[in-house]
C-alpha atoms as a PDB file:
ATOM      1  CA  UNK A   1       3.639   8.878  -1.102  1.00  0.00           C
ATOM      2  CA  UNK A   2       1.489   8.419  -3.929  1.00  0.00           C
ATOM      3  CA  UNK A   3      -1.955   7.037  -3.197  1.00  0.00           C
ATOM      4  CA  UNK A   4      -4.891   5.872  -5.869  1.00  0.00           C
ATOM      5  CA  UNK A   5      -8.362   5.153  -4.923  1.00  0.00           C
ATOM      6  CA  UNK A   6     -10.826   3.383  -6.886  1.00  0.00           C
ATOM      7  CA  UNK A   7     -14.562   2.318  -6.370  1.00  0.00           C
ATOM      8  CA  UNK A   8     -15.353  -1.142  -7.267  1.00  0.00           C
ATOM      9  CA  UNK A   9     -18.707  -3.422  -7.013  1.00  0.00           C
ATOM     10  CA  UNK A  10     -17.160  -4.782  -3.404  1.00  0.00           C
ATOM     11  CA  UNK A  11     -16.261  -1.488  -2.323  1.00  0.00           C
ATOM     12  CA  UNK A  12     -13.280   1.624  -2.270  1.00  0.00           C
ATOM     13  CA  UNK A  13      -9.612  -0.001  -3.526  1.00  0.00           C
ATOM     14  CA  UNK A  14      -6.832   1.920  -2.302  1.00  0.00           C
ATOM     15  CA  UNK A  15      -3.965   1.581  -3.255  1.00  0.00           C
ATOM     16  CA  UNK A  16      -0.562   3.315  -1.302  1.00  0.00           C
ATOM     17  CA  UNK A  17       3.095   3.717  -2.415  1.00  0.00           C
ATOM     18  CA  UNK A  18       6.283   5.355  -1.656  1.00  0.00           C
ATOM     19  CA  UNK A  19       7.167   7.289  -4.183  1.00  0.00           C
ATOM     20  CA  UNK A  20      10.511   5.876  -5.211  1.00  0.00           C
ATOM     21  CA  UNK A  21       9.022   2.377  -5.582  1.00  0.00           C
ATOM     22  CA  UNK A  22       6.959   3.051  -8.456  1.00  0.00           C
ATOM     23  CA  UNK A  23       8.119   1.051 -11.439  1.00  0.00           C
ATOM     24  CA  UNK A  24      10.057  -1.537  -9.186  1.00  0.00           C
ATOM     25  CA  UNK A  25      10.230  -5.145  -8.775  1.00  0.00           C
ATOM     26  CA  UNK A  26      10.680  -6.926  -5.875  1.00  0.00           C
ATOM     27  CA  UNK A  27      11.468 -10.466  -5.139  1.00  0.00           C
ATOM     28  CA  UNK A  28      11.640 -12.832  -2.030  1.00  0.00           C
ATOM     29  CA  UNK A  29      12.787 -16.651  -3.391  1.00  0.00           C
ATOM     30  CA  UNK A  30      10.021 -17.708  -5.606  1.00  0.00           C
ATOM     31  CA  UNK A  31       7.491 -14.747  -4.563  1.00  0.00           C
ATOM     32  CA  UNK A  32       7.858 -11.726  -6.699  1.00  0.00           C
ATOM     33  CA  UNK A  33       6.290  -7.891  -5.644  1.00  0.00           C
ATOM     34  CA  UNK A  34       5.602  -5.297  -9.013  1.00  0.00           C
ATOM     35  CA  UNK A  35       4.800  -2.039  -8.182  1.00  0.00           C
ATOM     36  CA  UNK A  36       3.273  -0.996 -11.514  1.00  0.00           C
ATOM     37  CA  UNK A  37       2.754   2.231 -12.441  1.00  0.00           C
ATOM     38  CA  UNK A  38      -0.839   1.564 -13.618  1.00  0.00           C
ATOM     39  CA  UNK A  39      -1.967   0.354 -10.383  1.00  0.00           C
ATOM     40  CA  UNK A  40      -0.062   2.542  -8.229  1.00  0.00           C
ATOM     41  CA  UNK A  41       0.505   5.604  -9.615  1.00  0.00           C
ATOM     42  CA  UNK A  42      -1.737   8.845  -8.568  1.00  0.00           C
ATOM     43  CA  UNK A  43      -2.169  11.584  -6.438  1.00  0.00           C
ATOM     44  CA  UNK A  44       0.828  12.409  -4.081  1.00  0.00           C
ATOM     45  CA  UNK A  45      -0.589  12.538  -0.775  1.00  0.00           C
ATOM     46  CA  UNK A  46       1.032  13.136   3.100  1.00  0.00           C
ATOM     47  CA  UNK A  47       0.507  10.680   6.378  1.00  0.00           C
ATOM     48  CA  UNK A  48      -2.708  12.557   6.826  1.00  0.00           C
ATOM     49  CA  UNK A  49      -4.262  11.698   3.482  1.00  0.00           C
ATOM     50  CA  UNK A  50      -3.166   7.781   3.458  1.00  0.00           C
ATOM     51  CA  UNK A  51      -4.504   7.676   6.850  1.00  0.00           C
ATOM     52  CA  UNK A  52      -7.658   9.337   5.695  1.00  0.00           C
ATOM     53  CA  UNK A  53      -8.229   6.950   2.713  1.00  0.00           C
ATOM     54  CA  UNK A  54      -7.528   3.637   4.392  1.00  0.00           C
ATOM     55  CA  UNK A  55      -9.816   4.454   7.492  1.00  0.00           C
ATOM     56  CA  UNK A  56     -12.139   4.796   4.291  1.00  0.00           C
ATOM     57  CA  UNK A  57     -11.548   1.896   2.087  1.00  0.00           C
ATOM     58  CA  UNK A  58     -12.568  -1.712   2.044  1.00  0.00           C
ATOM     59  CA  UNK A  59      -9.207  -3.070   0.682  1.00  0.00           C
ATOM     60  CA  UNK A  60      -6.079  -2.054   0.457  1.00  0.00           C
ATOM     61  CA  UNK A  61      -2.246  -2.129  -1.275  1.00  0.00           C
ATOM     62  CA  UNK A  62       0.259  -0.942   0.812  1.00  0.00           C
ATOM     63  CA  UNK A  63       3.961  -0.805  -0.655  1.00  0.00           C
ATOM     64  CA  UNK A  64       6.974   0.474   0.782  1.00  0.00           C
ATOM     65  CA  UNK A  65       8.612   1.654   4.073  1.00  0.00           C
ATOM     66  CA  UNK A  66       7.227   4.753   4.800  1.00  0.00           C
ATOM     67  CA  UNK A  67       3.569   3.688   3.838  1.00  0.00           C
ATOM     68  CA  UNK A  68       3.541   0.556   5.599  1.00  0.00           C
ATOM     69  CA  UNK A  69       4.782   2.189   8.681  1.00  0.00           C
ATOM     70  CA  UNK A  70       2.118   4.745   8.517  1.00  0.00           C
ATOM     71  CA  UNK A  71      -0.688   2.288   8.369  1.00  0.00           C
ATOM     72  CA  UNK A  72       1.316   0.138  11.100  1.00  0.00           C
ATOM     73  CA  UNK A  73       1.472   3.129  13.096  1.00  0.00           C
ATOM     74  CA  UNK A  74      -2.003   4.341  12.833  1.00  0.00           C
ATOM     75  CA  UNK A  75      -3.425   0.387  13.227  1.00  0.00           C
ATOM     76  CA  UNK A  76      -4.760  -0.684  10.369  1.00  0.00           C
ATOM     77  CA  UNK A  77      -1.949  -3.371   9.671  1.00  0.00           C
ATOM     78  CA  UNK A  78      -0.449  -5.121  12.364  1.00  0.00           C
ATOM     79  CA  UNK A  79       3.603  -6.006  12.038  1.00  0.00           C
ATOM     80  CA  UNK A  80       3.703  -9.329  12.297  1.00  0.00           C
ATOM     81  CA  UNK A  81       1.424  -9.715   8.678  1.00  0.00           C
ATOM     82  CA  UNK A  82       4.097  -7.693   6.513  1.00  0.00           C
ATOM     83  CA  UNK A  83       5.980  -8.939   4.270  1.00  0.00           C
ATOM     84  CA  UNK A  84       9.313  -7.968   3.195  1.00  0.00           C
ATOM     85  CA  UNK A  85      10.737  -7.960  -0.569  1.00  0.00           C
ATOM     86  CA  UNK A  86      14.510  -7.060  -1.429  1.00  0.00           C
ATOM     87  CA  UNK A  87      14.270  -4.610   1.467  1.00  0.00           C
ATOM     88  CA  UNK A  88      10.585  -3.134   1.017  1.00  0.00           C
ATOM     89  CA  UNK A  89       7.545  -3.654   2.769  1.00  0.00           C
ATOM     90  CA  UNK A  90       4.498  -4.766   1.702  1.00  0.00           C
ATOM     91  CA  UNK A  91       1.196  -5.282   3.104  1.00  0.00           C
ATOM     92  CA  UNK A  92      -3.059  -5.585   2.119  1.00  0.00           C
ATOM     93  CA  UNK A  93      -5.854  -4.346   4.011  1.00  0.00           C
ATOM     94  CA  UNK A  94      -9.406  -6.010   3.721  1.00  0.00           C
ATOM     95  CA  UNK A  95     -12.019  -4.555   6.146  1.00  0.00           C
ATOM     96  CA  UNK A  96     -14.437  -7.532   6.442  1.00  0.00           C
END
């Protein structure tokens, strides 16, 4: 998975991808997904390193089976607030 954090005036902004969707765009009837490189793209990380940065961040973009599933799995999305495009998953975080 590739994961890229950033620090912004509200707080961290993580942002969490499988690899292979990088690049991709996703659609679901008039709603439309882009995983874009510029956003996306960083440091490839394992389930202990997304779970580490998103028990850290204050928001969060989560794209993709595997990732989604990890942060489903560890609680810090529940399943019924994913959303599903062309067969991926996507999800945000926001700690308030």
């Amino acid at each position: 998975m590739l994961l890229n954090e950033r620090e912004t005036d509200k707080g961290r902004l993580v942002s969490v991808c499988d690899a292979d969707v990088v690049g991709e765009q996703f659609e679901d009837g008039e709603v439309s997904l882009s995983v874009d490189a510029d956003f996306y793209d960083g440091e490839e990380v394992d389930e202990a390193g997304v779970v580490e940065s998103l028990a850290r961040c204050s928001v969060a973009n989560i794209v993709g089976t595997r990732a989604v599933g990890i942060a489903i799995e560890h609680g810090f999305v529940d399943e019924e607030n994913v959303l599903e495009f062309d067969g991926t998953r996507h999800a945000q975080l926001l700690w308030l």
